[in-house]
Protein backbone atom coordinates (compact mmCIF):
# COMPACT_ATOMS: atom_id res chain seq x y z
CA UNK A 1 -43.68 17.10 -10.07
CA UNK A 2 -43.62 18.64 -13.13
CA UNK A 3 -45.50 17.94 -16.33
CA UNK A 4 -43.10 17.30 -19.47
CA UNK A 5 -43.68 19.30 -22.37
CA UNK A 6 -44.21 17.55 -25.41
CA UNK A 7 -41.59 18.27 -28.38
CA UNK A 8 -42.00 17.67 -32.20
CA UNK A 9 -39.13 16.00 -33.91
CA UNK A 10 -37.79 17.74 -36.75
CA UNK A 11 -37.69 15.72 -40.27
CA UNK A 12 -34.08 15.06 -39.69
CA UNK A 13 -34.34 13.79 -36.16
CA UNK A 14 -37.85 11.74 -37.43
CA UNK A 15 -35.33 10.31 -40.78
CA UNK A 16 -32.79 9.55 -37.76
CA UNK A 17 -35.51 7.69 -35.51
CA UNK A 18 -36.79 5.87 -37.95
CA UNK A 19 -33.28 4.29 -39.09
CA UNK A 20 -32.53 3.26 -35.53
CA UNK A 21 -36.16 1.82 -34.91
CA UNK A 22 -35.92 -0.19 -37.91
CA UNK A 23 -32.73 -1.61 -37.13
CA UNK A 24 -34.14 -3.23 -33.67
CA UNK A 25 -35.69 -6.27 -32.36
CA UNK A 26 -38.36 -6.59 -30.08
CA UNK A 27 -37.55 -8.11 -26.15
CA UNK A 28 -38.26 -11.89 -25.97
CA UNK A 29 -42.07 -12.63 -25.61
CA UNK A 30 -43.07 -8.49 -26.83
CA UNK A 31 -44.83 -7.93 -30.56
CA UNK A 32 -42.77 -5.33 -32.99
CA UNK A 33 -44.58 -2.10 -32.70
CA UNK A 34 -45.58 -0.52 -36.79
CA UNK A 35 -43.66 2.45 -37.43
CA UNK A 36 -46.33 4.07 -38.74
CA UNK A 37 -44.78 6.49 -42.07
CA UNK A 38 -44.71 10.63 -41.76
CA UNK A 39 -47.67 11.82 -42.97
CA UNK A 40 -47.56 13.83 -46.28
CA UNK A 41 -47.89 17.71 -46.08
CA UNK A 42 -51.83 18.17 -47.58
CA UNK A 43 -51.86 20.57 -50.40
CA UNK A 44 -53.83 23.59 -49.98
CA UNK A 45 -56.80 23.96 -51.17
CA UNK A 46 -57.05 25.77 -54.62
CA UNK A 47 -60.37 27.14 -55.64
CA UNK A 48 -61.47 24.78 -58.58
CA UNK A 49 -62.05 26.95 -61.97
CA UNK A 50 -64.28 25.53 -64.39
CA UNK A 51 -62.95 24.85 -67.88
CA UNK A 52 -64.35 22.93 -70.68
CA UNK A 53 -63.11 19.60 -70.86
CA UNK A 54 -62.23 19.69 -74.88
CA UNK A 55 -59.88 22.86 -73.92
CA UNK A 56 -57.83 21.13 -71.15
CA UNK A 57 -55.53 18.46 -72.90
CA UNK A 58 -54.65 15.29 -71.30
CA UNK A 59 -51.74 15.76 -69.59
CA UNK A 60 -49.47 13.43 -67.93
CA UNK A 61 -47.05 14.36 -64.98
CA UNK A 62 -43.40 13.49 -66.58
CA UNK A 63 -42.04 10.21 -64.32
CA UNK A 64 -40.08 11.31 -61.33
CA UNK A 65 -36.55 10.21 -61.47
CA UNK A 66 -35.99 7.76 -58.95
CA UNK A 67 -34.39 9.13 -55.26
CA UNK A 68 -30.96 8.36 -55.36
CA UNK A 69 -30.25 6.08 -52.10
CA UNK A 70 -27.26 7.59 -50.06
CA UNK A 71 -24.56 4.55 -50.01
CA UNK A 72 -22.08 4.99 -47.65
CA UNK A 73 -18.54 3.64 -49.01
CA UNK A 74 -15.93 1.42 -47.34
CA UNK A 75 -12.20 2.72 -47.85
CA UNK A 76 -10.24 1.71 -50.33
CA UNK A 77 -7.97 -1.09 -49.33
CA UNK A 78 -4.81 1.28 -50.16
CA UNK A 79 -5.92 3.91 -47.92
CA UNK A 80 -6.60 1.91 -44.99
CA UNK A 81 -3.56 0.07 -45.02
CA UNK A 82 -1.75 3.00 -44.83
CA UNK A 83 -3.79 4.24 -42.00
CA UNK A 84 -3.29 1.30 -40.22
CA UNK A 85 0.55 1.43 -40.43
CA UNK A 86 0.50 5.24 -39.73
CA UNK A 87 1.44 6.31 -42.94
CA UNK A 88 -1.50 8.23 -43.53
CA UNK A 89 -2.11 11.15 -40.14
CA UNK A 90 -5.26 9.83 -38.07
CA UNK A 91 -5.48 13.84 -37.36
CA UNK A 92 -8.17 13.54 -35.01
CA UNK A 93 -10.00 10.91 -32.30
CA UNK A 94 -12.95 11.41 -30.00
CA UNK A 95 -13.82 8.63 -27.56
CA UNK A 96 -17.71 7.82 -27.24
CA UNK A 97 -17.51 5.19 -24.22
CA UNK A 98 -20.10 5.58 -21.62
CA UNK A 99 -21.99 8.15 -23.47
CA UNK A 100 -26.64 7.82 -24.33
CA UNK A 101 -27.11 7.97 -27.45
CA UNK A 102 -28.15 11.00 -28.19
CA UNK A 103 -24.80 12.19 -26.32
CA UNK A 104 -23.13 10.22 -28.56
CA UNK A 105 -25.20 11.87 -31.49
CA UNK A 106 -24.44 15.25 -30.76
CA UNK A 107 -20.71 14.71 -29.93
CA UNK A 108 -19.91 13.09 -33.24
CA UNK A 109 -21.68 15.29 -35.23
CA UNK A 110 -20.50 18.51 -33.47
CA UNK A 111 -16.44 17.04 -33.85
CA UNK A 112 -16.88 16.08 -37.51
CA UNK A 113 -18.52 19.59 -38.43
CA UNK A 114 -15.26 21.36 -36.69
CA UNK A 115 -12.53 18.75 -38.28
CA UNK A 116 -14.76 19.41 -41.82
CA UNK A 117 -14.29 23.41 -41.11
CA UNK A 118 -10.82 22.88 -40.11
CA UNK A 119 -10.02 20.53 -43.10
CA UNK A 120 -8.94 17.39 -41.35
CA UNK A 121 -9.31 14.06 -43.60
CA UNK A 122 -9.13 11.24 -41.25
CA UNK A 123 -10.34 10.70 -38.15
CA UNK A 124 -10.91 7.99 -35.47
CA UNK A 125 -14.07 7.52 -33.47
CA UNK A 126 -13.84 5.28 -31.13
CA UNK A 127 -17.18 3.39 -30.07
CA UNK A 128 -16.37 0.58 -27.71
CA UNK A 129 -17.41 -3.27 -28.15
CA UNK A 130 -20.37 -2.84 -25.41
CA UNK A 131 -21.16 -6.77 -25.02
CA UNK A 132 -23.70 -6.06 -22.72
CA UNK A 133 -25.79 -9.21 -22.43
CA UNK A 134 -24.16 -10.87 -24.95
CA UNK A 135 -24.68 -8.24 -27.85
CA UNK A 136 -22.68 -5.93 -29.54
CA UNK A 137 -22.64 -2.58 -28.08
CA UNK A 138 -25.56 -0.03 -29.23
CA UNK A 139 -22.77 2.77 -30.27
CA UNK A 140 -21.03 -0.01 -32.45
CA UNK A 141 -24.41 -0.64 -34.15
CA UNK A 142 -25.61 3.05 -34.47
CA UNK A 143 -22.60 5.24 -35.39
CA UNK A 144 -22.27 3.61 -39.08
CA UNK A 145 -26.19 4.11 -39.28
CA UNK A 146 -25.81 7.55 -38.34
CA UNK A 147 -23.17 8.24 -40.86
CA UNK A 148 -25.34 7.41 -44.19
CA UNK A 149 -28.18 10.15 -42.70
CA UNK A 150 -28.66 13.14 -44.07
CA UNK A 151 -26.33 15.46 -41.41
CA UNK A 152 -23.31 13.49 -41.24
CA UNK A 153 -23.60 12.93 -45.61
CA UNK A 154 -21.98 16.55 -45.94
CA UNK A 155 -18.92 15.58 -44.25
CA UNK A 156 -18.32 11.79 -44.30
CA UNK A 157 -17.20 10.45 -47.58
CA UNK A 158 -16.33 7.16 -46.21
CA UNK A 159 -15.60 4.42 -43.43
CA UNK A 160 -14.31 1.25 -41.88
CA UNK A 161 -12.87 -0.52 -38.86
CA UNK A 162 -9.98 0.55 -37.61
CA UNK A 163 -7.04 -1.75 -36.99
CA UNK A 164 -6.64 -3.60 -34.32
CA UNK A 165 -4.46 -1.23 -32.60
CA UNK A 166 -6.29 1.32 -32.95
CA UNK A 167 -9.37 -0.19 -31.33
CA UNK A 168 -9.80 -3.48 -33.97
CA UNK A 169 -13.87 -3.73 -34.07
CA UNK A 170 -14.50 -1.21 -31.66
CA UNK A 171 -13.17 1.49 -33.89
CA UNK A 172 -13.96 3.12 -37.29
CA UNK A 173 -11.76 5.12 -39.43
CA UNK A 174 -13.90 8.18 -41.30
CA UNK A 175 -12.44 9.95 -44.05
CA UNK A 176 -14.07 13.13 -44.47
CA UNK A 177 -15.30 14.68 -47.25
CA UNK A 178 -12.82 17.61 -49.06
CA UNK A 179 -13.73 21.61 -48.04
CA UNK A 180 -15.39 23.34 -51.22
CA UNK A 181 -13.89 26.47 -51.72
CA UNK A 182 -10.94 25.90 -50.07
């Protein structure tokens, strides 16, 4: 048997976790578990230098703008209507049934880097319904998470469901985000 080696996350896959852990329920009869924050990076320690008090004046850090939150935006009516009817090329699809998570993960991100680099605009990702136990699936639930994080934010600019032909509920429509420099 052998013993599993024990991997750090990086920030982005830590940003990722704790968006999916937040955005689940605990099993009938269990308590939530705390998600307990990242801790902050501890400043080094600077050799103190000893200055008379009337020299130094009272200074106040300037207020730090507030973060802006990452929304990510629903098509325009327009637009999807016209990819609905075919009007507007759906020029590329990748299927995520049966696929973990982190499968999934990978997969998505991987396609949507290439159709960035090769300058495709819409795309379909098909996720399935999954009613497993009554539910809706967990790659329904997680692939719009996973689109307002920080890796997929450079190439999405926007989503929604995709018609009912082209997979109703268990589909999403993602516009992608124009080349720069192209």
């Amino acid at each position: 048997m052998s013993a599993r080696r024990e991997r750090k996350l990086s920030d982005d896959e830590r940003v990722l976790w704790n968006v999916i852990a937040r955005t689940t329920s605990p099993l009938k009869g269990r308590r939530a578990v705390e998600i307990p924050e990242p801790p902050a990076p501890e400043a080094a320690a600077k050799p103190e230098v000893s200055t008379p008090k009337a020299v130094l004046a009272p200074a106040q850090a300037p207020a730090a703008p507030p973060k802006r939150q990452y929304v990510a935006h629903s098509l325009d009516e327009p637009t999807r209507d016209k990819l609905s009817k075919g009007r507007l090329p759906i020029e590329g699809r990748v299927d995520l049934h049966g696929m973990t998570q982190d499968e999934a993960y990978s997969l998505l991100l991987s396609f949507l880097s290439r159709a960035h680099a090769g300058g495709v605009r819409y795309v379909l990702v098909i996720t399935g319904k999954g009613m497993s136990k009554g539910g809706d699936g967990v790659l329904k639930r997680m692939v719009p998470a996973w689109l307002s994080t920080a890796p997929f934010r450079m190439l999405v600019s926007s989503h929604d469901h995709a018609a009912r032909h082209h997979g109703g509920s268990g589909a999403i429509y993602i516009r992608l985000r124009r080349r720069t420099g192209a």
